[in-house]
Protein backbone atom coordinates (compact mmCIF):
# COMPACT_ATOMS: atom_id res chain seq x y z
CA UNK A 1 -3.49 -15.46 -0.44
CA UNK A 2 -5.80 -17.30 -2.82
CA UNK A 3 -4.32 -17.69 -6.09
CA UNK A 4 -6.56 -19.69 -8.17
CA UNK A 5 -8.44 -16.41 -9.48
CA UNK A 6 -5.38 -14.44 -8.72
CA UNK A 7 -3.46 -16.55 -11.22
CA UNK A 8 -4.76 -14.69 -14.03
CA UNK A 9 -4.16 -11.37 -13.22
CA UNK A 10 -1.24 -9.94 -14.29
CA UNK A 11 1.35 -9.31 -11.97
CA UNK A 12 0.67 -5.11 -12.32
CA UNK A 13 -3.31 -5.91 -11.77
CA UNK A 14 -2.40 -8.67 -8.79
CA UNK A 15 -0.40 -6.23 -7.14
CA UNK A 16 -2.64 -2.80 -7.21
CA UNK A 17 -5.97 -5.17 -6.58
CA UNK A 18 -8.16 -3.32 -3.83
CA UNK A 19 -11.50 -3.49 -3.61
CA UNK A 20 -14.94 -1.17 -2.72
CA UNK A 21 -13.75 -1.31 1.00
CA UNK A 22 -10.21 -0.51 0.37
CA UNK A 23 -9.91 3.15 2.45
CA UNK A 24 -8.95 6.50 1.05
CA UNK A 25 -5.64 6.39 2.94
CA UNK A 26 -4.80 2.97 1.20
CA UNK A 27 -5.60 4.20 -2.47
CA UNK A 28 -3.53 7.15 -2.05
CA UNK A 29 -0.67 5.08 -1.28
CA UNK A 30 -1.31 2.92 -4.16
CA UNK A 31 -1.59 6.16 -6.20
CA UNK A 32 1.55 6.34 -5.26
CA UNK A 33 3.05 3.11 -5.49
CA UNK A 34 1.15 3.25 -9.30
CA UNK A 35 3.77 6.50 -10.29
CA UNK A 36 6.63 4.85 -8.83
CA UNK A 37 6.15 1.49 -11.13
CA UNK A 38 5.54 3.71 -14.18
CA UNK A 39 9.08 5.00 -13.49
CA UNK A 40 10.98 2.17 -12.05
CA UNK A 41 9.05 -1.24 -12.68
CA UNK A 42 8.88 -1.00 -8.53
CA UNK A 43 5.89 -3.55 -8.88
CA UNK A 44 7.75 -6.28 -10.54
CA UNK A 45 10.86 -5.90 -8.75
CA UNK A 46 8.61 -6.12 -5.30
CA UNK A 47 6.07 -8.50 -6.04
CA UNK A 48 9.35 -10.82 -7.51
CA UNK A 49 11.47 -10.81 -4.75
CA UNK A 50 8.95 -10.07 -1.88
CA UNK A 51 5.23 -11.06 -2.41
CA UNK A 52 2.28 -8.85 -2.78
CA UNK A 53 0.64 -6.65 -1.05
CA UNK A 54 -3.03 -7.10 0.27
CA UNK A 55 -3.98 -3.73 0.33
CA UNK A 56 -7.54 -4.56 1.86
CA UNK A 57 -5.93 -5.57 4.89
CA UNK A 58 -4.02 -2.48 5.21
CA UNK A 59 -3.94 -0.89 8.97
CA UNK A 60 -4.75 2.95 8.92
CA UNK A 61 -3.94 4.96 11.89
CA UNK A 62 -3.66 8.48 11.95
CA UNK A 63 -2.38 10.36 14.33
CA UNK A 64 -3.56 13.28 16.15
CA UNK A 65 -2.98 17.00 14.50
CA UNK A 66 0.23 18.81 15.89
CA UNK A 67 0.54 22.18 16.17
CA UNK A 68 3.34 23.05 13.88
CA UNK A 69 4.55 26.57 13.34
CA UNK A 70 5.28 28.00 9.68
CA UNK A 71 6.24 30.62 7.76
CA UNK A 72 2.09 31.99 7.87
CA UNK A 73 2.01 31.28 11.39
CA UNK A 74 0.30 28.02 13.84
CA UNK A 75 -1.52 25.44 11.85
CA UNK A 76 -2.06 21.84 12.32
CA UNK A 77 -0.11 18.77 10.24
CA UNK A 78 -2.04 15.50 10.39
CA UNK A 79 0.11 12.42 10.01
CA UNK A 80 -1.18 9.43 8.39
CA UNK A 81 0.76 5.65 8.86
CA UNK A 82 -0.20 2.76 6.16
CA UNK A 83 1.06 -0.72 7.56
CA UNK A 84 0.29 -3.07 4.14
CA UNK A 85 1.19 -6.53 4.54
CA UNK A 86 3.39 -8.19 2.11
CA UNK A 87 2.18 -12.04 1.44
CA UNK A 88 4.67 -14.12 -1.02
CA UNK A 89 2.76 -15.35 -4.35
CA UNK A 90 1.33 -19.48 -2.87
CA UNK A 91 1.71 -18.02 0.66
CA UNK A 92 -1.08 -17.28 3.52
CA UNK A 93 1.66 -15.58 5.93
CA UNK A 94 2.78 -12.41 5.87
CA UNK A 95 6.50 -12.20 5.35
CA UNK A 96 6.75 -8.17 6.33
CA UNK A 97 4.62 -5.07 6.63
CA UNK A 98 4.98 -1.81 4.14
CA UNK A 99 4.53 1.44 5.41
């Protein structure tokens, strides 16, 4: 991860960077991630202990629609998977994927 511009983000901004590229899928789950820090601090806690998350390298894959059954009848569920890789602060590995 390049750090020299990085640097002097703030640790929130550094860890919910994405870009113009970064897919739908990906900003949902940073939507997410976003509620979860204004709650818990989940960001600093993370991004502390683990590294941060390069969001525009995130692998999408969605699944095919099932056929589930409900309480209306047949309709289709969609499942979505979000692998994020996890890179600690001076690193260019990955240490571990989130999904």
């Amino acid at each position: 991860m390049d750090t020299s511009f990085e640097s002097k983000l703030t640790l929130e901004q550094q860890f919910f960077k994405e870009s113009n590229q970064t897919p739908e899928a990906v900003k949902l789950v940073i939507a997410a991630f976003k509620k979860q820090h204004a709650l818990s601090g989940l960001a600093n806690i993370l991004a502390k202990q683990e590294g941060y998350p390069v969001w525009d390298k995130s692998q999408v894959h969605i699944n095919k629609p099932l056929q589930v059954s409900n309480l209306n009848g047949e309709g289709q569920n969609e499942e979505t998977l979000v692998f994020t890789p996890i890179v600690p602060q001076d690193s260019n590995f990955c240490k571990w994927f989130l999904f």
